[in-house]
PDB file of N, CA and C in Angstrom:
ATOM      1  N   UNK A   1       0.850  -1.182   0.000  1.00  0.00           N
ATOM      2  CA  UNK A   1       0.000   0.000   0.000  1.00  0.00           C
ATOM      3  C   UNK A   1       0.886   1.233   0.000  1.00  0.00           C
ATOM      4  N   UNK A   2       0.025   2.435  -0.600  1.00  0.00           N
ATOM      5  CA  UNK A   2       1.530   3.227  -0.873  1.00  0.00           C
ATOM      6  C   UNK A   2       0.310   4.744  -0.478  1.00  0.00           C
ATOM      7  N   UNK A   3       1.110   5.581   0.083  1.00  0.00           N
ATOM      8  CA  UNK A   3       0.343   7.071   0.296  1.00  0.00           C
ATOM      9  C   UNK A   3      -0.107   7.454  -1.011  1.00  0.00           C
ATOM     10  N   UNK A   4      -1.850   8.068  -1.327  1.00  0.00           N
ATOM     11  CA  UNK A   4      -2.379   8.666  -2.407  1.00  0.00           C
ATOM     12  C   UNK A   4      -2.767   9.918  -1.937  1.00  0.00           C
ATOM     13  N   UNK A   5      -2.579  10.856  -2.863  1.00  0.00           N
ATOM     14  CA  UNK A   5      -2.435  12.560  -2.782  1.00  0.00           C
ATOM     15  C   UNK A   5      -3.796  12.962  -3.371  1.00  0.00           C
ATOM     16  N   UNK A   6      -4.357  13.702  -2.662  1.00  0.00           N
ATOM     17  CA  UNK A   6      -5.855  13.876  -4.556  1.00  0.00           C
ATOM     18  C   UNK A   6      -5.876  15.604  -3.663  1.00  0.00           C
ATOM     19  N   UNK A   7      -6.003  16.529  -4.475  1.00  0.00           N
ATOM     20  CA  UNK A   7      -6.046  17.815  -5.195  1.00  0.00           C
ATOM     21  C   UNK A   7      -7.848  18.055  -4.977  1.00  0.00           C
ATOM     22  N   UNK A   8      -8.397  18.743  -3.909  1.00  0.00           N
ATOM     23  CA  UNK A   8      -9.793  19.422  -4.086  1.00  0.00           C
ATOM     24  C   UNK A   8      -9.736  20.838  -4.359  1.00  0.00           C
ATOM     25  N   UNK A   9     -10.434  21.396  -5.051  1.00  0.00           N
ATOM     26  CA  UNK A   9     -10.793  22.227  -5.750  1.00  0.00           C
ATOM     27  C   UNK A   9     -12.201  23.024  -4.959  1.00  0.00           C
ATOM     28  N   UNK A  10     -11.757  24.331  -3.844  1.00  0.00           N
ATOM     29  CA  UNK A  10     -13.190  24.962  -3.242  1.00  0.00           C
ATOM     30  C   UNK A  10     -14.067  25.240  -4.684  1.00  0.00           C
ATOM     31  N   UNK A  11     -13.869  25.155  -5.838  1.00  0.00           N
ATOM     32  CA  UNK A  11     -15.085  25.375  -6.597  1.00  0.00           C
ATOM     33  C   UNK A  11     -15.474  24.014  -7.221  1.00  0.00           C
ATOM     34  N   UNK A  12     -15.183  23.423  -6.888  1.00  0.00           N
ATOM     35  CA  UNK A  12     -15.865  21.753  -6.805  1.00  0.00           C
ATOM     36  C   UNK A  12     -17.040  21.929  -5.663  1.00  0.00           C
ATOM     37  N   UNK A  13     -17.661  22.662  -5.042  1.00  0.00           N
ATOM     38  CA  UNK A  13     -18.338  22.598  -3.552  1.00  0.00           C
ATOM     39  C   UNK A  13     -19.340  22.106  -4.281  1.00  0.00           C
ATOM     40  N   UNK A  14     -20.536  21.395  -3.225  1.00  0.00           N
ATOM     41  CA  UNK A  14     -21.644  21.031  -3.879  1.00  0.00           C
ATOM     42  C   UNK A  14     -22.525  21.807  -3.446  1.00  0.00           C
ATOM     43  N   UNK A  15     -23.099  22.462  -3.984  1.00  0.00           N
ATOM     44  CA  UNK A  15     -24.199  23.755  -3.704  1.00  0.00           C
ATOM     45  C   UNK A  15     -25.494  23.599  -3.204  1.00  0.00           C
ATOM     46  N   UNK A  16     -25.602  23.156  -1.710  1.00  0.00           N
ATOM     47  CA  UNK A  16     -26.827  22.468  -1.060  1.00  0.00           C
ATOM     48  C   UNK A  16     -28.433  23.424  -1.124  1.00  0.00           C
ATOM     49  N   UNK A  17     -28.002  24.471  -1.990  1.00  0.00           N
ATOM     50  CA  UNK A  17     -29.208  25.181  -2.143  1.00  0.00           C
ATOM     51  C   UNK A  17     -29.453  25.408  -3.997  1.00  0.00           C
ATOM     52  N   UNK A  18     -28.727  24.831  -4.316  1.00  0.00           N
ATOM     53  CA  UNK A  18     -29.133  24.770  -5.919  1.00  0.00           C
ATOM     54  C   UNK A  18     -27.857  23.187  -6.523  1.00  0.00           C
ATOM     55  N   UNK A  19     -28.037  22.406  -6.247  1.00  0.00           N
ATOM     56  CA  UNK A  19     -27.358  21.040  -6.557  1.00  0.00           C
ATOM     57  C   UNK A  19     -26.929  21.173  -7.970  1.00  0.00           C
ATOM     58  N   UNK A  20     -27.681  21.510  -8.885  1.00  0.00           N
ATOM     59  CA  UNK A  20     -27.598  21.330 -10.307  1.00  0.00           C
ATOM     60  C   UNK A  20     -26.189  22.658 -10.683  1.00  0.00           C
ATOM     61  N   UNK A  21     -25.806  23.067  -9.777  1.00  0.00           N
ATOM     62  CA  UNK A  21     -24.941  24.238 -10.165  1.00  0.00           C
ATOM     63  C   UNK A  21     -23.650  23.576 -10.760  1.00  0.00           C
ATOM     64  N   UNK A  22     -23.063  24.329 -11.685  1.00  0.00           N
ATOM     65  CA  UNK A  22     -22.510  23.726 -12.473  1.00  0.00           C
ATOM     66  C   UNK A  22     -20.639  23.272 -11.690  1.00  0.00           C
ATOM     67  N   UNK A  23     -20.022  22.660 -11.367  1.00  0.00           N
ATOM     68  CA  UNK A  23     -18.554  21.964 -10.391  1.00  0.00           C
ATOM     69  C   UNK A  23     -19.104  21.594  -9.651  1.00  0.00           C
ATOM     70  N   UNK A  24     -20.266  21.726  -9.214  1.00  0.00           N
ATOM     71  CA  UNK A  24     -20.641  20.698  -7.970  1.00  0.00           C
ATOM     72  C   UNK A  24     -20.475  19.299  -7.933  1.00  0.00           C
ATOM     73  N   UNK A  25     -19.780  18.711  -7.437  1.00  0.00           N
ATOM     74  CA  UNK A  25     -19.267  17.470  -7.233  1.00  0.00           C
ATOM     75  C   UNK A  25     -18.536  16.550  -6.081  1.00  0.00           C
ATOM     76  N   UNK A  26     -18.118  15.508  -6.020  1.00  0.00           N
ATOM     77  CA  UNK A  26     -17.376  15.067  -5.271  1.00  0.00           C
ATOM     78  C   UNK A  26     -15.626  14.246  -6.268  1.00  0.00           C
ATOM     79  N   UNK A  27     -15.030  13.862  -5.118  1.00  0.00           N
ATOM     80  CA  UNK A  27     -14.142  13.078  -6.171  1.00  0.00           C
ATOM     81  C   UNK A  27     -13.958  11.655  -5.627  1.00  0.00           C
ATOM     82  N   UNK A  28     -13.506  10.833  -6.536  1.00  0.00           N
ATOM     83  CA  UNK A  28     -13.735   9.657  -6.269  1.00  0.00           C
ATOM     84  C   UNK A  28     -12.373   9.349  -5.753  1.00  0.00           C
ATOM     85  N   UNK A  29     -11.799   8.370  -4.848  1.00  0.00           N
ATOM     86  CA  UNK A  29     -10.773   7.744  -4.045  1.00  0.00           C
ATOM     87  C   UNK A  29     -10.924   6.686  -4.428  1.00  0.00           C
ATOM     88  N   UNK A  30     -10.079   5.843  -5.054  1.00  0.00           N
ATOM     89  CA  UNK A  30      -9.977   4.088  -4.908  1.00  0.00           C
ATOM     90  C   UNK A  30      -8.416   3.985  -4.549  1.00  0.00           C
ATOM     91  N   UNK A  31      -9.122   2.837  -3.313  1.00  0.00           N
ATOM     92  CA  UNK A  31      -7.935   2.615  -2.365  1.00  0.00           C
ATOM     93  C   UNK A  31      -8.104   1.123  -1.901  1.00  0.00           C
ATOM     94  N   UNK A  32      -6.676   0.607  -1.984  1.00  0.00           N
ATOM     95  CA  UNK A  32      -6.410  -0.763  -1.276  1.00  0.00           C
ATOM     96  C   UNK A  32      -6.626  -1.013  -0.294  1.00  0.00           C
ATOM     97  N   UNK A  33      -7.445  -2.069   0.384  1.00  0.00           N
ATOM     98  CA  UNK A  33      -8.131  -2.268   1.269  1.00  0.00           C
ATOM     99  C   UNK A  33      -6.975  -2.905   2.536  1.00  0.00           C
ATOM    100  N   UNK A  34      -7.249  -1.704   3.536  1.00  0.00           N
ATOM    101  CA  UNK A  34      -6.806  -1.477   4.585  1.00  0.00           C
ATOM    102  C   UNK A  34      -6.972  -0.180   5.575  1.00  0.00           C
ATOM    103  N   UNK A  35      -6.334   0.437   6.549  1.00  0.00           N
ATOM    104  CA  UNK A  35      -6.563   1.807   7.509  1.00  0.00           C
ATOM    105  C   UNK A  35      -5.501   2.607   7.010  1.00  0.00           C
ATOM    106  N   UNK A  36      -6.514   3.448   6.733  1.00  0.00           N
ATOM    107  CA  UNK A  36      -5.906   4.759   6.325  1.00  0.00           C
ATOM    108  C   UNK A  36      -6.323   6.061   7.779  1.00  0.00           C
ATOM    109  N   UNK A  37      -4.288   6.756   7.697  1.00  0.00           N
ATOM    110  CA  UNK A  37      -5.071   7.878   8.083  1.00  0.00           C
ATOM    111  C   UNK A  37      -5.087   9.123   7.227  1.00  0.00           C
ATOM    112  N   UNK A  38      -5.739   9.872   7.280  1.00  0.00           N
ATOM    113  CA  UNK A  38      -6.338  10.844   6.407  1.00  0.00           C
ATOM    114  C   UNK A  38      -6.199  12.258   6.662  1.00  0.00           C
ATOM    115  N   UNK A  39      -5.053  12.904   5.930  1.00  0.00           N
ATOM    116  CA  UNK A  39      -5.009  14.834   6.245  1.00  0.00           C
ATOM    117  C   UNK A  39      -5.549  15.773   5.569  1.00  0.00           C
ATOM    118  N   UNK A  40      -5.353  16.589   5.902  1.00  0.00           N
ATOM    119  CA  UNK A  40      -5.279  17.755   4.981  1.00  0.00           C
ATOM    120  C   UNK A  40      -4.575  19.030   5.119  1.00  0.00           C
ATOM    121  N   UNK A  41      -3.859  19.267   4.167  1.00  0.00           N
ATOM    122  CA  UNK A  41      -2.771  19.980   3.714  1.00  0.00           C
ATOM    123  C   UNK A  41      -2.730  21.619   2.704  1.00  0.00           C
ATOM    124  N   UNK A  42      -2.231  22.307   2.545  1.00  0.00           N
ATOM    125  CA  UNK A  42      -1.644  22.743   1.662  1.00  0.00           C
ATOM    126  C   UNK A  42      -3.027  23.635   1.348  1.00  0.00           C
ATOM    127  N   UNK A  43      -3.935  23.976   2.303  1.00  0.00           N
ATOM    128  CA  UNK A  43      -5.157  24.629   2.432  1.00  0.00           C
ATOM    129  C   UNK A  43      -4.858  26.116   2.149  1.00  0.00           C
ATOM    130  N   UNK A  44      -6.085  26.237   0.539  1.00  0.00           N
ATOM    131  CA  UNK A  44      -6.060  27.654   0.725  1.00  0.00           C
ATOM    132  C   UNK A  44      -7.770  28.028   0.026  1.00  0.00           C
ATOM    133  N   UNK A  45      -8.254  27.209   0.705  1.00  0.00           N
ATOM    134  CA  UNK A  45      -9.856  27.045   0.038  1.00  0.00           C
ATOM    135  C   UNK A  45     -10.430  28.132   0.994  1.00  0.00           C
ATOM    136  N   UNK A  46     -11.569  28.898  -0.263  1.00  0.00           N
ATOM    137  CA  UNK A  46     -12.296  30.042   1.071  1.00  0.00           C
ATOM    138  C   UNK A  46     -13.636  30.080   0.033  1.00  0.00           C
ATOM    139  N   UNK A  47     -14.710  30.196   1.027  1.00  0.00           N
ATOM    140  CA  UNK A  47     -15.944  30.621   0.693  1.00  0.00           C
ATOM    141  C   UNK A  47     -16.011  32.413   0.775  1.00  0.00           C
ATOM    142  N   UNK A  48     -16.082  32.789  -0.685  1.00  0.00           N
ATOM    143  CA  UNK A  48     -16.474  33.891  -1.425  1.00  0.00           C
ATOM    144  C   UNK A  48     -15.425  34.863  -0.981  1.00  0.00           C
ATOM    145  N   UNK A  49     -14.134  33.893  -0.513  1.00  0.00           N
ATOM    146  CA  UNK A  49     -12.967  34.988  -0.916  1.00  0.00           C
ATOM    147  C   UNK A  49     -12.316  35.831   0.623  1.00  0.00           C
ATOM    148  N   UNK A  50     -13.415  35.352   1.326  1.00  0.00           N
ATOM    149  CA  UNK A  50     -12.881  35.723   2.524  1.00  0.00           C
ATOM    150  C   UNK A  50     -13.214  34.671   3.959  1.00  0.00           C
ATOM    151  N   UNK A  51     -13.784  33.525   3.649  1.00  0.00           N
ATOM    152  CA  UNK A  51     -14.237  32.588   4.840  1.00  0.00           C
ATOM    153  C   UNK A  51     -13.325  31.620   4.482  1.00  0.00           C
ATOM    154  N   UNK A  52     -12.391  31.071   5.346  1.00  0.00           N
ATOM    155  CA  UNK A  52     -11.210  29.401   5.108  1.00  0.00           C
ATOM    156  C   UNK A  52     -12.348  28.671   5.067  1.00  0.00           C
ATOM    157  N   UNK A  53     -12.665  27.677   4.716  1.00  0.00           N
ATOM    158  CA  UNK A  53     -13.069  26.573   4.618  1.00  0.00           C
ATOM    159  C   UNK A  53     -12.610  25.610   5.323  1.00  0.00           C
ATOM    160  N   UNK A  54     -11.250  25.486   5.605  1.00  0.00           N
ATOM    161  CA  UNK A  54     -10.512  24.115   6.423  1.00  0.00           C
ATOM    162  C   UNK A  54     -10.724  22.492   6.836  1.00  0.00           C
ATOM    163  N   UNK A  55     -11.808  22.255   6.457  1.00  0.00           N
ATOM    164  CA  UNK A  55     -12.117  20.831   5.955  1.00  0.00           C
ATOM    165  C   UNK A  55     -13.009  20.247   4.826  1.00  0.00           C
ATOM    166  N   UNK A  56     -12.747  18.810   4.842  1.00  0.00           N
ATOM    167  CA  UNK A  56     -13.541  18.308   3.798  1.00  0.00           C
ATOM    168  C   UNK A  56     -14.221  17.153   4.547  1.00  0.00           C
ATOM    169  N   UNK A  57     -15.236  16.550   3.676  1.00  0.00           N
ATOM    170  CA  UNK A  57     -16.192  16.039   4.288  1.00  0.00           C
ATOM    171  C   UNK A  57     -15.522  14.631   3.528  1.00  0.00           C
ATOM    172  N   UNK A  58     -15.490  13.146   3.786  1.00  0.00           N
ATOM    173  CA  UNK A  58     -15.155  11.829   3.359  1.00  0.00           C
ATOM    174  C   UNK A  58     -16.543  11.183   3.373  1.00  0.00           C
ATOM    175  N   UNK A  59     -17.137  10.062   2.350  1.00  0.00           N
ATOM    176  CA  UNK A  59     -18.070   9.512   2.742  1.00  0.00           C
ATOM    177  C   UNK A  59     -17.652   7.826   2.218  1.00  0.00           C
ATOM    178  N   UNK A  60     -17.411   7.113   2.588  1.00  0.00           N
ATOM    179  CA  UNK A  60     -17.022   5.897   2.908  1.00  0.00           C
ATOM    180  C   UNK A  60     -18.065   4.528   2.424  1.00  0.00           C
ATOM    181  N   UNK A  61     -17.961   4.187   1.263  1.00  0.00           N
ATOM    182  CA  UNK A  61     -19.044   2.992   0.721  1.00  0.00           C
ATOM    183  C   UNK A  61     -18.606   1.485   1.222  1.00  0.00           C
ATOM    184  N   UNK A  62     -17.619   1.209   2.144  1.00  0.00           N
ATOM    185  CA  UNK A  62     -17.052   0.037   2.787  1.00  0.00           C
ATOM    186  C   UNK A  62     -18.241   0.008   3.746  1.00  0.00           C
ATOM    187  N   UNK A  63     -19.381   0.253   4.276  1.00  0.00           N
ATOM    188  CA  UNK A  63     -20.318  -0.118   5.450  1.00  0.00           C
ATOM    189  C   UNK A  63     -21.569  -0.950   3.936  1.00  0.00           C
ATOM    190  N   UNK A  64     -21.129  -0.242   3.205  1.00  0.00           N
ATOM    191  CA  UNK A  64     -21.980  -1.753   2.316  1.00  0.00           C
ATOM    192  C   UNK A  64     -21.376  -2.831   2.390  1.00  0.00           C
ATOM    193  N   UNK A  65     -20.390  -3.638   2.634  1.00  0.00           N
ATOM    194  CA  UNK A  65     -19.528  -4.467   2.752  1.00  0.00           C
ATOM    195  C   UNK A  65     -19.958  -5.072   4.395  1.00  0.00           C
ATOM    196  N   UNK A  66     -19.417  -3.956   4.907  1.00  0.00           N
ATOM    197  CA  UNK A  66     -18.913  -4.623   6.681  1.00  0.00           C
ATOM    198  C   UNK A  66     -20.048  -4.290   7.354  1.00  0.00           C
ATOM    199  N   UNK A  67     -20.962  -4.152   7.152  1.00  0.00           N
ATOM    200  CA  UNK A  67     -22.578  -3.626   7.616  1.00  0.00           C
ATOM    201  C   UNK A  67     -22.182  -2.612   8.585  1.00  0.00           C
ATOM    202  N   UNK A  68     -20.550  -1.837   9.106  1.00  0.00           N
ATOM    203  CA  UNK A  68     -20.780  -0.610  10.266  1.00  0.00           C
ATOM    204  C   UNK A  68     -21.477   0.664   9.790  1.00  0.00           C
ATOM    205  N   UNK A  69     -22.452   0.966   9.462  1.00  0.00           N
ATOM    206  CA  UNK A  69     -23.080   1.604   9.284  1.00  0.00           C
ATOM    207  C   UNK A  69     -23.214   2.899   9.872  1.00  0.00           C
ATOM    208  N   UNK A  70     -22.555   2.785  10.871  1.00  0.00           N
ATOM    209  CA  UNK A  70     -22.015   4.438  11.644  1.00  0.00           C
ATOM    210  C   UNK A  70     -20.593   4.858  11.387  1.00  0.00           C
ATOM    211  N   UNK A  71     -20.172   4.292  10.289  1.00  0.00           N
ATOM    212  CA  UNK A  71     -19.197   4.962   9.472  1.00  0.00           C
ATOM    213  C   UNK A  71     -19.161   5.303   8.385  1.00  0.00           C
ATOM    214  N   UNK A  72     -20.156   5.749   7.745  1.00  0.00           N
ATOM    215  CA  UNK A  72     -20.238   6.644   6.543  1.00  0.00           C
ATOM    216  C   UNK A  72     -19.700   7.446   6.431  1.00  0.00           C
ATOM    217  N   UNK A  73     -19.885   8.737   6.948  1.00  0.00           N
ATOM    218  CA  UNK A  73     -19.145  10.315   6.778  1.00  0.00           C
ATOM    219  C   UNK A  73     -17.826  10.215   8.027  1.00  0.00           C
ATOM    220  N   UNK A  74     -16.808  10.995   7.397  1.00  0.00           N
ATOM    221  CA  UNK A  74     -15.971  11.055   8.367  1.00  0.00           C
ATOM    222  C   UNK A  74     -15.406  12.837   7.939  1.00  0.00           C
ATOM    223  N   UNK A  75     -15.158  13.583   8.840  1.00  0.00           N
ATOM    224  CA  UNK A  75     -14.808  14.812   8.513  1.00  0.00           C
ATOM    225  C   UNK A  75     -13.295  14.657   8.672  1.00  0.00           C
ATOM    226  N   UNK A  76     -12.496  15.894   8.080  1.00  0.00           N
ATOM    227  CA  UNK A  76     -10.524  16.229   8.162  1.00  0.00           C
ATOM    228  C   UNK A  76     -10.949  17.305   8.221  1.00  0.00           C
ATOM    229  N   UNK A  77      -9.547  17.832   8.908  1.00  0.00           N
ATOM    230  CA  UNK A  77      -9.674  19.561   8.781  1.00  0.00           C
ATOM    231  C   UNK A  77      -8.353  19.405   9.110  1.00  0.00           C
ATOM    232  N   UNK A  78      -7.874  21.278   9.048  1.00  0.00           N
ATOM    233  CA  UNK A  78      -6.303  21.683   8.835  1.00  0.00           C
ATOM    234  C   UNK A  78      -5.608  21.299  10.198  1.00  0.00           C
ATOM    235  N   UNK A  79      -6.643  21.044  11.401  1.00  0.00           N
ATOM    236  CA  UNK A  79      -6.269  20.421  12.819  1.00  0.00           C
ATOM    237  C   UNK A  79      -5.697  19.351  12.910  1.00  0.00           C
ATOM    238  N   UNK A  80      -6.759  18.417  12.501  1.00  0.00           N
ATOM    239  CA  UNK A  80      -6.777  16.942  13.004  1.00  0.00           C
ATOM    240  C   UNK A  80      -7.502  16.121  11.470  1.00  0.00           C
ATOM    241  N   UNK A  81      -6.685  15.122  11.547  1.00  0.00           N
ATOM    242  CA  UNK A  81      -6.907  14.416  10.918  1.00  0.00           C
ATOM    243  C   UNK A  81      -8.400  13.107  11.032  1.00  0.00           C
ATOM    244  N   UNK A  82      -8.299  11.809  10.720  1.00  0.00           N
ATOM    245  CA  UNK A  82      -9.101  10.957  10.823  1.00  0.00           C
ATOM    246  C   UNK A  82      -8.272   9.757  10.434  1.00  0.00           C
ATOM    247  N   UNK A  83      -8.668   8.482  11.111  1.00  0.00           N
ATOM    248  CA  UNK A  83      -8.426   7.039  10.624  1.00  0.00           C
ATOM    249  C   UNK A  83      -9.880   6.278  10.445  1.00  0.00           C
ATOM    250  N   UNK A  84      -9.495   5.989   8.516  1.00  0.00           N
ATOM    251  CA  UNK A  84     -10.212   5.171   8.157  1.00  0.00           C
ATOM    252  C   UNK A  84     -10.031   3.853   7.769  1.00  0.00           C
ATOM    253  N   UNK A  85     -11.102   2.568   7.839  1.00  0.00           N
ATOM    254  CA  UNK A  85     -10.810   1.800   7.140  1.00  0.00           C
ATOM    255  C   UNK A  85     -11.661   1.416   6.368  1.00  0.00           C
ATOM    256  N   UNK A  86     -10.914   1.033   4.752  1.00  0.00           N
ATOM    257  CA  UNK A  86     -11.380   1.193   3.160  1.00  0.00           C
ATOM    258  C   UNK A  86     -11.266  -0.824   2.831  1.00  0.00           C
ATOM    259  N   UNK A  87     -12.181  -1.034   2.247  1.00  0.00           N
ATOM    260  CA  UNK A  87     -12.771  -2.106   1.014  1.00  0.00           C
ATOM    261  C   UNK A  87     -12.189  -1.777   0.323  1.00  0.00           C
ATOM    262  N   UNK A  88     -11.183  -2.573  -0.460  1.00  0.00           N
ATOM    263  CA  UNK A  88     -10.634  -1.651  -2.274  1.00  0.00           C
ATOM    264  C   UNK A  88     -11.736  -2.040  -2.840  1.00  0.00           C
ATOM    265  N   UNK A  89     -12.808  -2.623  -2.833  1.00  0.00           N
ATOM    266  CA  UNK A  89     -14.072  -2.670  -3.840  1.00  0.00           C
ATOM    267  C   UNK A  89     -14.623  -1.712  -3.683  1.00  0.00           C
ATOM    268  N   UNK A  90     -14.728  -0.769  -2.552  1.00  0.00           N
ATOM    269  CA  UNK A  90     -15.616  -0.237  -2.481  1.00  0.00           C
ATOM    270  C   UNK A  90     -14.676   1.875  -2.288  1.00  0.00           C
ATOM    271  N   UNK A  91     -14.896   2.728  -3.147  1.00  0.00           N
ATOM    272  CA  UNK A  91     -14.543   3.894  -3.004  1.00  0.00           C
ATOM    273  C   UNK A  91     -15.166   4.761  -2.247  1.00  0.00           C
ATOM    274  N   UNK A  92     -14.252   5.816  -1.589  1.00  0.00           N
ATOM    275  CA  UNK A  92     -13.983   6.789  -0.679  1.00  0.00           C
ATOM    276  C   UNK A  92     -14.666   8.159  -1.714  1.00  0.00           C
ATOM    277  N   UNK A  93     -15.639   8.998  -1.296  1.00  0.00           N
ATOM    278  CA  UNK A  93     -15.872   9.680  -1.892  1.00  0.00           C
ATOM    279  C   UNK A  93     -15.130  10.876  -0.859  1.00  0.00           C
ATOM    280  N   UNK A  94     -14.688  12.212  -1.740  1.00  0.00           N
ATOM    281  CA  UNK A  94     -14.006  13.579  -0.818  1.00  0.00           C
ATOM    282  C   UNK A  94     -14.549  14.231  -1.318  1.00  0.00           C
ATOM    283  N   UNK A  95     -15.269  15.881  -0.525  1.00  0.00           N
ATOM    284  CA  UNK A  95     -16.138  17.015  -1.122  1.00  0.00           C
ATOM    285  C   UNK A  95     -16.099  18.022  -0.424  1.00  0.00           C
ATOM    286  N   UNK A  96     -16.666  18.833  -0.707  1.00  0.00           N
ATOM    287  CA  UNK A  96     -16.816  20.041   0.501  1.00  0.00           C
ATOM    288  C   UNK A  96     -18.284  20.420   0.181  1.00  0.00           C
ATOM    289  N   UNK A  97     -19.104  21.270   0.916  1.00  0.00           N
ATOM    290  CA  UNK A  97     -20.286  21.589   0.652  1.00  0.00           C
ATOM    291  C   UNK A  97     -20.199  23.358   0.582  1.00  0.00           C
ATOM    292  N   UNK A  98     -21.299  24.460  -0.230  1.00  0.00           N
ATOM    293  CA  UNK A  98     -21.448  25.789   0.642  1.00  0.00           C
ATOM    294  C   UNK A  98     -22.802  25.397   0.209  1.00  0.00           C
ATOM    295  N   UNK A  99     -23.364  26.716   0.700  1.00  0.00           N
ATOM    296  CA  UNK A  99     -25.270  26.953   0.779  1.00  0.00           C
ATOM    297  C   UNK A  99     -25.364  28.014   0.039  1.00  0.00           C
ATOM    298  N   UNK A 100     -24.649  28.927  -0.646  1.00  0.00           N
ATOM    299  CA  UNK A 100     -25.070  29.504  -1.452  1.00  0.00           C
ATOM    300  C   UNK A 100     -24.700  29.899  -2.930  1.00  0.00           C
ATOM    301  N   UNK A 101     -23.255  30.151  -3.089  1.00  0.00           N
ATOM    302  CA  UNK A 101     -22.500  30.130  -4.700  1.00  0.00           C
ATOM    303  C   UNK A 101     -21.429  29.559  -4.180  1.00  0.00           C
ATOM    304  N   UNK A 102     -21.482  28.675  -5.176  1.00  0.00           N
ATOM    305  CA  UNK A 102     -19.825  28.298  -5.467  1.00  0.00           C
ATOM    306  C   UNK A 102     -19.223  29.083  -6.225  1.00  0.00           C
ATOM    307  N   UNK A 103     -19.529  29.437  -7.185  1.00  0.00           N
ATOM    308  CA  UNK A 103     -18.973  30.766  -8.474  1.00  0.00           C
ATOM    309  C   UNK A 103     -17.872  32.084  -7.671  1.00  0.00           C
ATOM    310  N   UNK A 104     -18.345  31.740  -6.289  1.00  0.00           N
ATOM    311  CA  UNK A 104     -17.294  33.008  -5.807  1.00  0.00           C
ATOM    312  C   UNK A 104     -16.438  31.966  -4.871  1.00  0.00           C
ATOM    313  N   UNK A 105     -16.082  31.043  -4.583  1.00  0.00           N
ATOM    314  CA  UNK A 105     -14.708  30.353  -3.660  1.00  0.00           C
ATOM    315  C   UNK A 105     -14.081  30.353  -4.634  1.00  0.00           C
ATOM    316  N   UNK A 106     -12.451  30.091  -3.660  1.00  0.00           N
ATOM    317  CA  UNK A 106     -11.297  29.877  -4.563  1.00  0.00           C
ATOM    318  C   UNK A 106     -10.171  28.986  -3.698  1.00  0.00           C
ATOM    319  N   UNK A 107      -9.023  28.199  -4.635  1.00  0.00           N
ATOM    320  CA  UNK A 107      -8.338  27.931  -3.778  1.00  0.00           C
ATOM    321  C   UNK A 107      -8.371  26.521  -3.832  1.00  0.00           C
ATOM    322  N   UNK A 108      -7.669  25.629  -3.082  1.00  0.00           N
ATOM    323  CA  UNK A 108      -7.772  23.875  -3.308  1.00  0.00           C
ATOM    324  C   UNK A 108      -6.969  23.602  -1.688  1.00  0.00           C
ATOM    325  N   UNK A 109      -7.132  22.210  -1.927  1.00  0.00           N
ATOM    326  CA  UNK A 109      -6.185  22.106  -0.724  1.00  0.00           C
ATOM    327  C   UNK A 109      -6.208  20.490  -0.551  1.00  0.00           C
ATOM    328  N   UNK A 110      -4.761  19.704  -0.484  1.00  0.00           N
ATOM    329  CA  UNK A 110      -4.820  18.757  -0.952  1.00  0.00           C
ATOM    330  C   UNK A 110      -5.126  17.264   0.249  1.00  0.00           C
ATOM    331  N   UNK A 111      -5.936  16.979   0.574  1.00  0.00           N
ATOM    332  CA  UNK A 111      -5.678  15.619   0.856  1.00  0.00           C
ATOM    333  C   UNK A 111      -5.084  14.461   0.832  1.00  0.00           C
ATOM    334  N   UNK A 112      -4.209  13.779   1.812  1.00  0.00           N
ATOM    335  CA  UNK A 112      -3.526  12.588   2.045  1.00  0.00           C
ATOM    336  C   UNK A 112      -3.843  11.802   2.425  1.00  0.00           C
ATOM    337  N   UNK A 113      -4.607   9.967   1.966  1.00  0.00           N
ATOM    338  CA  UNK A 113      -4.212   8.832   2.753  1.00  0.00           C
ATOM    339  C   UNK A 113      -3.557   8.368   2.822  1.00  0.00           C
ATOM    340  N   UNK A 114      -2.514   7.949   3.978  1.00  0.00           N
ATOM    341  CA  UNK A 114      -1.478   7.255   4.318  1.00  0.00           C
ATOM    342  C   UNK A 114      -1.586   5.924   4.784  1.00  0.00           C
ATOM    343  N   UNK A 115      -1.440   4.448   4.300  1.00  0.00           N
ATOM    344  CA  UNK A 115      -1.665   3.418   5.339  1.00  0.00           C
ATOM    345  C   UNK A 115      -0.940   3.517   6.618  1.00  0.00           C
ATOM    346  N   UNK A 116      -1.910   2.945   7.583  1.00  0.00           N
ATOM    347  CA  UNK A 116      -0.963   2.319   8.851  1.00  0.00           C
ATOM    348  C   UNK A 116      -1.512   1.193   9.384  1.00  0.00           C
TER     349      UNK A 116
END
């Protein structure tokens, strides 16, 4: 198992008051099945140019597998990290959310899983 890097994009947010807005998205993670822990780095994401953002939201499709079902979402931020554990069948989704435009954030900030 080897550390994977993935690159979010604050205008990727998914726009919980108009969904259909156009970068709204998540990104997909496929990862070899084992515990990961999970950072975030290199933060310079801000809602409309003046709010940090400082985390991202993880949502975890391995509880279809292992029935734990109170591990779906897991949050990171520029603090503290998280330990997860991943199904390689099954992918790690990463996102951020705002509530009103995405059209005005800027900025990315990159995420790390590391095995341990």
């Amino acid at each position: 198992m080897s550390t994977t890097k993935i690159t979010i994009n604050a205008l990727s947010a998914i726009n919980l008051t108009n969904l259909s807005e156009s970068g709204s998205g998540a990104i997909t993670v496929n990862l070899t099945t084992g515990k990961y822990a999970v950072t975030l780095s290199e933060d310079t994401m801000k809602f409309g140019g003046s709010a940090y953002i400082q985390q991202v939201i993880l949502f975890s499709t391995t509880p279809l597998k292992d029935g734990n079902y109170e591990k779906w979402f897991y949050t990171v931020n520029t603090s503290e990290g998280t330990v997860i554990k991943v199904d390689g069948d099954y992918p790690v989704y990463v996102f951020i959310v705002d509530q009103l435009n995405v059209r005005d954030n800027s900025g990315s900030a990159t995420v790390t899983f590391t095995p341990v």
